[in-house]
N, C-alpha and C. Protein backbone atom coordinates (compact mmCIF):
# COMPACT_ATOMS: atom_id res chain seq x y z
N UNK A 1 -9.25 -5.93 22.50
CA UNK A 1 -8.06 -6.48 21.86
C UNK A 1 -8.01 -5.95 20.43
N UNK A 2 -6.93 -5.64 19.85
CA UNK A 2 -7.17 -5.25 18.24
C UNK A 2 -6.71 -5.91 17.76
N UNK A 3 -6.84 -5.81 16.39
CA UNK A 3 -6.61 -6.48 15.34
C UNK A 3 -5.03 -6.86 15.59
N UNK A 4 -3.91 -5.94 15.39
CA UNK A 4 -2.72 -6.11 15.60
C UNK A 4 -2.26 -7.18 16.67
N UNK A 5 -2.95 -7.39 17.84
CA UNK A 5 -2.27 -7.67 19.00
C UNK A 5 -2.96 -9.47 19.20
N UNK A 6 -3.81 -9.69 17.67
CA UNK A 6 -4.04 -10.93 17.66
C UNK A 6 -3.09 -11.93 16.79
N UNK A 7 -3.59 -13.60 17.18
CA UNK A 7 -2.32 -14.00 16.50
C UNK A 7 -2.37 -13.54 14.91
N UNK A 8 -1.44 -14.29 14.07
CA UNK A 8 -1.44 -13.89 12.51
C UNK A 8 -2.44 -14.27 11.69
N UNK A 9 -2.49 -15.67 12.45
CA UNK A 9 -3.74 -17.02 11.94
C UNK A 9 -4.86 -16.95 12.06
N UNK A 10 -5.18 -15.66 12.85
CA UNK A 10 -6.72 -15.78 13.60
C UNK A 10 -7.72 -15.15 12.03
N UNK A 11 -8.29 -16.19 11.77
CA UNK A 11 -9.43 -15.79 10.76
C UNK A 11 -10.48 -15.06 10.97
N UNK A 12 -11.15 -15.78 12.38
CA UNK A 12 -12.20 -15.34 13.30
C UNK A 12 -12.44 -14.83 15.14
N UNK A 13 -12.45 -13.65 15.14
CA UNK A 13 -12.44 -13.30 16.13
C UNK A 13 -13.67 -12.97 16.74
N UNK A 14 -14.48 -14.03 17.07
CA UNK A 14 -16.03 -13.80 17.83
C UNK A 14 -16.20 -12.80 18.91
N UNK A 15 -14.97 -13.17 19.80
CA UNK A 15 -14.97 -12.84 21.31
C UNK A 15 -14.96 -11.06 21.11
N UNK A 16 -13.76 -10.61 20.25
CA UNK A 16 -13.53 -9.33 20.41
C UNK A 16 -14.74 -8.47 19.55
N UNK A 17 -15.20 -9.15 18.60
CA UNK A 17 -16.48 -8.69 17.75
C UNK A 17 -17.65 -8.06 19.11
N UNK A 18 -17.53 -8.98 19.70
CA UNK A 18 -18.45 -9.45 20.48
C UNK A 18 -17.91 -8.29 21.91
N UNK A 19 -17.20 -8.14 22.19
CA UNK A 19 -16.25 -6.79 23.02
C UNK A 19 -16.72 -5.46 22.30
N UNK A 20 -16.79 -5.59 21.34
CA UNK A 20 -16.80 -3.86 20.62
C UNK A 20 -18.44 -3.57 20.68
N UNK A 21 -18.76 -4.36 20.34
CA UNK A 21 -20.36 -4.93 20.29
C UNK A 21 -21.31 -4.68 21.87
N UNK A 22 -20.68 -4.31 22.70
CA UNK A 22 -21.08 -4.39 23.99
C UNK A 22 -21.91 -5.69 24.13
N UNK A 23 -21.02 -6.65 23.71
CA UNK A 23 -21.56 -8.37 23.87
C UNK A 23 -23.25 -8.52 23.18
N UNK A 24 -23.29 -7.42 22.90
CA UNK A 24 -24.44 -7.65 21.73
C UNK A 24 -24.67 -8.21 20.43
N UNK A 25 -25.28 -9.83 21.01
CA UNK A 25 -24.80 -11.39 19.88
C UNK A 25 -26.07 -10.65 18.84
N UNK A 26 -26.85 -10.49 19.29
CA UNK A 26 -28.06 -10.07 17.41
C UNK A 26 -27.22 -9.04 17.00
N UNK A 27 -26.51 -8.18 17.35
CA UNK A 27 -25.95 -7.24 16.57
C UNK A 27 -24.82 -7.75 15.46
N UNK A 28 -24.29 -8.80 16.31
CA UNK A 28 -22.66 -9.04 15.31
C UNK A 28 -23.96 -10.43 14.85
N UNK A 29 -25.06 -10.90 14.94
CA UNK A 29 -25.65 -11.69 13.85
C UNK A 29 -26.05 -10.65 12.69
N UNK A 30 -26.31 -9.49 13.18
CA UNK A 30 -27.27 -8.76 11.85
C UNK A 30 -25.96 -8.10 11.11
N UNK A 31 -24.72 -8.33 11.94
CA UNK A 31 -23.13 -7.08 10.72
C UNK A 31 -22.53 -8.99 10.41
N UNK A 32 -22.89 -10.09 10.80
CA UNK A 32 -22.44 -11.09 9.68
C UNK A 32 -23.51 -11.09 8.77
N UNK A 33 -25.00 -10.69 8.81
CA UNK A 33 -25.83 -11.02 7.29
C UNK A 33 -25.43 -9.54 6.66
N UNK A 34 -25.06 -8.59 7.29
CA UNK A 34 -24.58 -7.37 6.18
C UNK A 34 -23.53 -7.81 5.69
N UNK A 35 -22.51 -8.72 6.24
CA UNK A 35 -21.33 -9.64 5.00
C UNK A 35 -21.74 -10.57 4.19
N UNK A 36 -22.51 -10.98 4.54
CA UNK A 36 -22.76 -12.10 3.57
C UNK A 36 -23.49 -11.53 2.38
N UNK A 37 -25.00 -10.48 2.28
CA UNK A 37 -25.52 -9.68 1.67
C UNK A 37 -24.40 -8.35 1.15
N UNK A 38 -23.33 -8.09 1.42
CA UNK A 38 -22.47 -6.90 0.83
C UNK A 38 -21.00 -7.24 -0.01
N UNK A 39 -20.54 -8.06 1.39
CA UNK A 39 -19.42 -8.62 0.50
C UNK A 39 -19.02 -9.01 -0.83
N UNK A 40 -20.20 -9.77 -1.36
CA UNK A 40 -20.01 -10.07 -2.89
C UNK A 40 -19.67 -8.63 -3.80
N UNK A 41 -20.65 -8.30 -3.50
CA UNK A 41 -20.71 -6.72 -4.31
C UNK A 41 -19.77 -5.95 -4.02
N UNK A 42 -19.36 -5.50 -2.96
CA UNK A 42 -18.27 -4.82 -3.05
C UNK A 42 -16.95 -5.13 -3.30
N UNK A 43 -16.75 -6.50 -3.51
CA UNK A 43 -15.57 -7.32 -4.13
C UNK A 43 -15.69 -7.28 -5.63
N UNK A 44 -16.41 -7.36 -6.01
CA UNK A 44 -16.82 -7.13 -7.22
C UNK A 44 -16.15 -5.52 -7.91
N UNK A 45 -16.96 -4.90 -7.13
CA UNK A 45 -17.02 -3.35 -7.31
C UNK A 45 -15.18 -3.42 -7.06
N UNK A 46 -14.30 -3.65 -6.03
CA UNK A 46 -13.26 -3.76 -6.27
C UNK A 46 -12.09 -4.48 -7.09
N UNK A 47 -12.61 -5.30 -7.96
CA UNK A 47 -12.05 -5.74 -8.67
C UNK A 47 -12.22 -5.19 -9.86
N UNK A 48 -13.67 -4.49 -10.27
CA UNK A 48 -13.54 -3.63 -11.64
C UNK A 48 -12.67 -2.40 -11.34
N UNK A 49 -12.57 -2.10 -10.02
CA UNK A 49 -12.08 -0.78 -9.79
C UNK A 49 -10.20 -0.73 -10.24
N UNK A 50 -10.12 -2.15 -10.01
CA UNK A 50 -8.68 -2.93 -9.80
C UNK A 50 -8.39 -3.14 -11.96
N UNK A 51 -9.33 -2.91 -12.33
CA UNK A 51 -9.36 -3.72 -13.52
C UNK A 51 -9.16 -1.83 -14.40
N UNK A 52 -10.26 -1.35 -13.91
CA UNK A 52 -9.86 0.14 -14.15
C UNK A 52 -8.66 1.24 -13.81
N UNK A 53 -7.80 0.34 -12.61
CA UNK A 53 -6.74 0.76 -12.52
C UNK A 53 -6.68 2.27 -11.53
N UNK A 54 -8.08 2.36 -11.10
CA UNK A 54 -8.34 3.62 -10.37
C UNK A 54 -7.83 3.43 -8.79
N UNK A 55 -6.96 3.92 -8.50
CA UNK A 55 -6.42 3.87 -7.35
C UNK A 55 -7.16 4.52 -5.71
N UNK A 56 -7.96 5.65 -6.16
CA UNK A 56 -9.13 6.26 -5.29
C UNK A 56 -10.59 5.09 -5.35
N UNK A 57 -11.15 4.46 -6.55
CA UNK A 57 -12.09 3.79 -6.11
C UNK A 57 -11.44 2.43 -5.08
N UNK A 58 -10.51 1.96 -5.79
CA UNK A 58 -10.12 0.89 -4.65
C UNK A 58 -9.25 1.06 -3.22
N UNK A 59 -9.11 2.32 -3.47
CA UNK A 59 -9.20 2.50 -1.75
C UNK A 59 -10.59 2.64 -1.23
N UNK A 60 -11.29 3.36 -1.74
CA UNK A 60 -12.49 3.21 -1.54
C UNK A 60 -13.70 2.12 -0.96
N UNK A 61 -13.03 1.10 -1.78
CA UNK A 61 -13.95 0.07 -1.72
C UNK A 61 -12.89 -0.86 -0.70
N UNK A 62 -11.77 -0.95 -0.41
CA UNK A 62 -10.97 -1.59 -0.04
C UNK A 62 -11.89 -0.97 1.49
N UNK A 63 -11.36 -0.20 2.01
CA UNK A 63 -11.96 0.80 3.61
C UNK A 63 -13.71 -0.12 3.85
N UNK A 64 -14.22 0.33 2.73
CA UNK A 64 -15.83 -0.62 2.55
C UNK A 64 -16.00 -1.92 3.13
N UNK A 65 -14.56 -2.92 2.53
CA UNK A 65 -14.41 -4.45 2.84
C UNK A 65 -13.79 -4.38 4.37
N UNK A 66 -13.10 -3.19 4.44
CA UNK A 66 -12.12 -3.74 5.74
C UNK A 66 -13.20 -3.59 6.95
N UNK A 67 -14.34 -2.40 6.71
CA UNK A 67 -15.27 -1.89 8.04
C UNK A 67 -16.61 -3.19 8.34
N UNK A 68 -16.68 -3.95 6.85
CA UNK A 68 -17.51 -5.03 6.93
C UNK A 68 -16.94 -6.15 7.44
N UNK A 69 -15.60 -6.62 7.27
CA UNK A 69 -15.34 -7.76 7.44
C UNK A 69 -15.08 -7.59 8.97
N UNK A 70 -14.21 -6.65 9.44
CA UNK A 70 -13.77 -6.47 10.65
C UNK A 70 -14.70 -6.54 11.97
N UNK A 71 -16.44 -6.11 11.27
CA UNK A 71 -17.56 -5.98 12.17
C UNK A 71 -17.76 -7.38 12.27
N UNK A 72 -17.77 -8.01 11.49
CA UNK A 72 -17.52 -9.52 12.09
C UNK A 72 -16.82 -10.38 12.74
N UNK A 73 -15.75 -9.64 13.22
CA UNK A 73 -14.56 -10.54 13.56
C UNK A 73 -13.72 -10.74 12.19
N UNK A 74 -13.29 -10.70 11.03
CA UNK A 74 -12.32 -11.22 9.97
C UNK A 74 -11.06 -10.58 10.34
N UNK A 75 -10.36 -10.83 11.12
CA UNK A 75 -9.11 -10.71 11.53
C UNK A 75 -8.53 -10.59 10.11
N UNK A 76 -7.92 -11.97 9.54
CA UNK A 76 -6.83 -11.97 8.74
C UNK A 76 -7.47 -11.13 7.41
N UNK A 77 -8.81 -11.05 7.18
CA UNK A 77 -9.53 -10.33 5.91
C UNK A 77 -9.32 -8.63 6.36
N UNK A 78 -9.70 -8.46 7.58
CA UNK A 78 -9.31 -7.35 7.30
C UNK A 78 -7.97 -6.40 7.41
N UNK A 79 -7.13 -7.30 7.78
CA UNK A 79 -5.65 -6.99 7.57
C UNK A 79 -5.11 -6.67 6.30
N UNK A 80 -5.64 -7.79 5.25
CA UNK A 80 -5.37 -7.60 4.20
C UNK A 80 -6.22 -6.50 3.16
N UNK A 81 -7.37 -6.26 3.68
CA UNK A 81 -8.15 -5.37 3.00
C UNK A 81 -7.60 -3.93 3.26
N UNK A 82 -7.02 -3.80 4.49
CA UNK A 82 -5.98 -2.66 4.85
C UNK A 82 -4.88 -2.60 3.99
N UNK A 83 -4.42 -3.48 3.75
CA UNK A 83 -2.92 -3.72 2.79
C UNK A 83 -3.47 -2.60 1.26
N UNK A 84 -4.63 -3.20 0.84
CA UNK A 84 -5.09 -3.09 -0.25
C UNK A 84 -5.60 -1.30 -0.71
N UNK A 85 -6.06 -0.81 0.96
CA UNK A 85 -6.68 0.16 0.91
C UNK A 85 -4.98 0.85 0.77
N UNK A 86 -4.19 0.52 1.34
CA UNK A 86 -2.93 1.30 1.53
C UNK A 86 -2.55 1.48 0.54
N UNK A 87 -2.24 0.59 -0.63
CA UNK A 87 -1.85 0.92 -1.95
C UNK A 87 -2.76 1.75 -2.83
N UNK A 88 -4.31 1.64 -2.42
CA UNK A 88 -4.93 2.95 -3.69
C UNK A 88 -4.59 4.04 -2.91
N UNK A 89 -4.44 4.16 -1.84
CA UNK A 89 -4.27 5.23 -1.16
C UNK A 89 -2.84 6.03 -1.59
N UNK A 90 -2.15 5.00 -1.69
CA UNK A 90 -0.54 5.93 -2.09
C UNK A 90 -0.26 5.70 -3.34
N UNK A 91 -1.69 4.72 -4.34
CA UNK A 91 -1.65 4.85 -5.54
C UNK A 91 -0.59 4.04 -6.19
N UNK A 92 -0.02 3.42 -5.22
CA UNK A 92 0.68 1.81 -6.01
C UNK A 92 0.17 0.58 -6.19
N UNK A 93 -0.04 0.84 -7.41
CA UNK A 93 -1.35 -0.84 -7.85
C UNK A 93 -0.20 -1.76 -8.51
N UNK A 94 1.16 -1.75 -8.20
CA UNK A 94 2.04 -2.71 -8.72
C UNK A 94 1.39 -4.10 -8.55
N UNK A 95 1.15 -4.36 -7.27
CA UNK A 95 1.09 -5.56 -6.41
C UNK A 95 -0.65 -6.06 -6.70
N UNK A 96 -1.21 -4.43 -6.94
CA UNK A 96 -2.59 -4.73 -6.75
C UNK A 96 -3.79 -5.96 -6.74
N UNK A 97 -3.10 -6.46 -7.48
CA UNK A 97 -3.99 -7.88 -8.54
C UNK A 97 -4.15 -8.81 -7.32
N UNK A 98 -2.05 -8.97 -6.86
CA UNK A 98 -2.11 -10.11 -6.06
C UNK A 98 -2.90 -9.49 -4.36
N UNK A 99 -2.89 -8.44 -4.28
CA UNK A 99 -3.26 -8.07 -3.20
C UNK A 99 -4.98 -8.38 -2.90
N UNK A 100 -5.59 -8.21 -3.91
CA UNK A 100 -6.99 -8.31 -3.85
C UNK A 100 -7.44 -9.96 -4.37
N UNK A 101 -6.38 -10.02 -4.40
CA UNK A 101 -6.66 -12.10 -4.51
C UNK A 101 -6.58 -12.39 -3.13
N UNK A 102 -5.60 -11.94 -2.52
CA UNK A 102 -5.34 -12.32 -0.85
C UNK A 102 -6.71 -12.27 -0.16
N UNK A 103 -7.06 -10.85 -0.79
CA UNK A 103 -8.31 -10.18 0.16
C UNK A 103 -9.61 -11.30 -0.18
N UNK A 104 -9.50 -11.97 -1.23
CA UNK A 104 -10.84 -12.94 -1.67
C UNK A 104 -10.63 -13.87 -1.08
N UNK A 105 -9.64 -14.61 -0.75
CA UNK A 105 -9.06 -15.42 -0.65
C UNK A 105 -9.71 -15.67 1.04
N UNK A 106 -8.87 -14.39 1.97
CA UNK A 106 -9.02 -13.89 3.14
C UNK A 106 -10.67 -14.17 3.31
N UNK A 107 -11.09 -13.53 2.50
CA UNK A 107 -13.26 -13.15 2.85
C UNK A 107 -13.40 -14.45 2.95
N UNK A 108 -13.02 -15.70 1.76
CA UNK A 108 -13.50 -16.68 1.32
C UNK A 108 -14.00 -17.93 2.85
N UNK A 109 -12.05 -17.59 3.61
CA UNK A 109 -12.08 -18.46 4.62
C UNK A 109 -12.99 -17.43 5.79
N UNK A 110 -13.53 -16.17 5.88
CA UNK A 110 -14.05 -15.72 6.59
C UNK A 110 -15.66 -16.36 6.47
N UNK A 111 -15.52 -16.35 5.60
CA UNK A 111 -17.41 -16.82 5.62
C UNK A 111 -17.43 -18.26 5.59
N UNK A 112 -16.55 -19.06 5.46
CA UNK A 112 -16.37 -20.45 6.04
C UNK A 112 -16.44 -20.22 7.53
N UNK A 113 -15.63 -19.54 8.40
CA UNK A 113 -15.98 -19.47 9.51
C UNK A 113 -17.44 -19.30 10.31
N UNK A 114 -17.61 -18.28 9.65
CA UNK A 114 -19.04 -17.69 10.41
C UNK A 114 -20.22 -18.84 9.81
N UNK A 115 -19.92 -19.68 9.08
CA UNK A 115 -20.80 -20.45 8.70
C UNK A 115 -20.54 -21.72 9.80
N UNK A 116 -19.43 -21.81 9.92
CA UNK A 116 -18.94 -23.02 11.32
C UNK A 116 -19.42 -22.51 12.05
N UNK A 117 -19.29 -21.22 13.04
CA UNK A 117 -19.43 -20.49 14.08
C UNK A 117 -21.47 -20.29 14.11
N UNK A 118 -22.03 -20.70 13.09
CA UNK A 118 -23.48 -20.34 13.06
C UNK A 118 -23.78 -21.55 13.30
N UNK A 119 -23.65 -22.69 12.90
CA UNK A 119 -23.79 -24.30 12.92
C UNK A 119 -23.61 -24.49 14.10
N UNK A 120 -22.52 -24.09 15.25
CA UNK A 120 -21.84 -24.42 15.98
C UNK A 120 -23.37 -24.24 17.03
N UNK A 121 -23.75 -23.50 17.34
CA UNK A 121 -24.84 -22.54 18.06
C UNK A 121 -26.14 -23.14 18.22
C-alpha cells in the first residue's frame, strides 16, 4: 500500500511498515530506535539549515526525515517532510518556516504513536 493510497489521518502505518519489511517485526523495531536516536538531530540540522536559508541543505535533510520516518510507518510525517523536501528542491523557502513546523509537529505525533504501539505489545 503507499503512502498516497492511505487515509489523510493515518499517523501510523504498522501493517504496511511491516509489508515492505518482509513482516520483519525486529527490523521495523531497530528503523523505530534509528527514529528515535536520529530524528532529533536531523530536525535540528533542518531547522538551522531553514534558519540559514539554504535551500539544498534542507532538501537534504528534509529526504533524511522523510526515509526515517517513513521506515517506520509515519504516514502523515512523511508526507509532509516531502512537502518540505519539494520546496528546497525548487528553492522556495516562502512557506518554509511553516512547513517544517508541520514536519515537527507531524514527527511529534509520530513518536507518540510508536510509543502507544510499543506499550501496546
Amino acid at each position: 500500500m503507499s503512502v498516497e493510497s492511505l487515509p489523510a489521518g493515518c499517523v501510523l502505518d504498522v501493517a504496511g511498515s511491516l509489508a515492505r519489511l518482509g513482516d520483519d517485526r525486529e527490523l521495523f523495531l531497530e528503523l523505530v530506535g534509528f527514529y528515535r536516536e536520529d530524528a532529533p538531530r536531523l530536525y535540528s540540522d533542518l531547522r538551522d539549515a531553514v534558519k540559514e536559508k539554504n535551500a539544498q541543505a534542507i532538501r537534504m535533510q528534509a529526504h533524511a526525515l522523510k526515509g526515517l520516518v517513513a521506515g517506520c510507518g509515519g504516514v502523515r510525517a512523511a508526507n509532509a517532510a516531502q512537502k518540505v523536501e519539494t520546496a528546497g528542491q525548487d528553492g522556495d523557502l516562502k512557506h518554509i518556516a511553516s512547513l517544517v513546523d508541520t514536519l515537527g509537529d507531524e514527527m511529534h505525533l509520530l513518536k507518540q504513536a510508536l510509543f502507544d504501539y510499543s506499550r501496546s505489545d
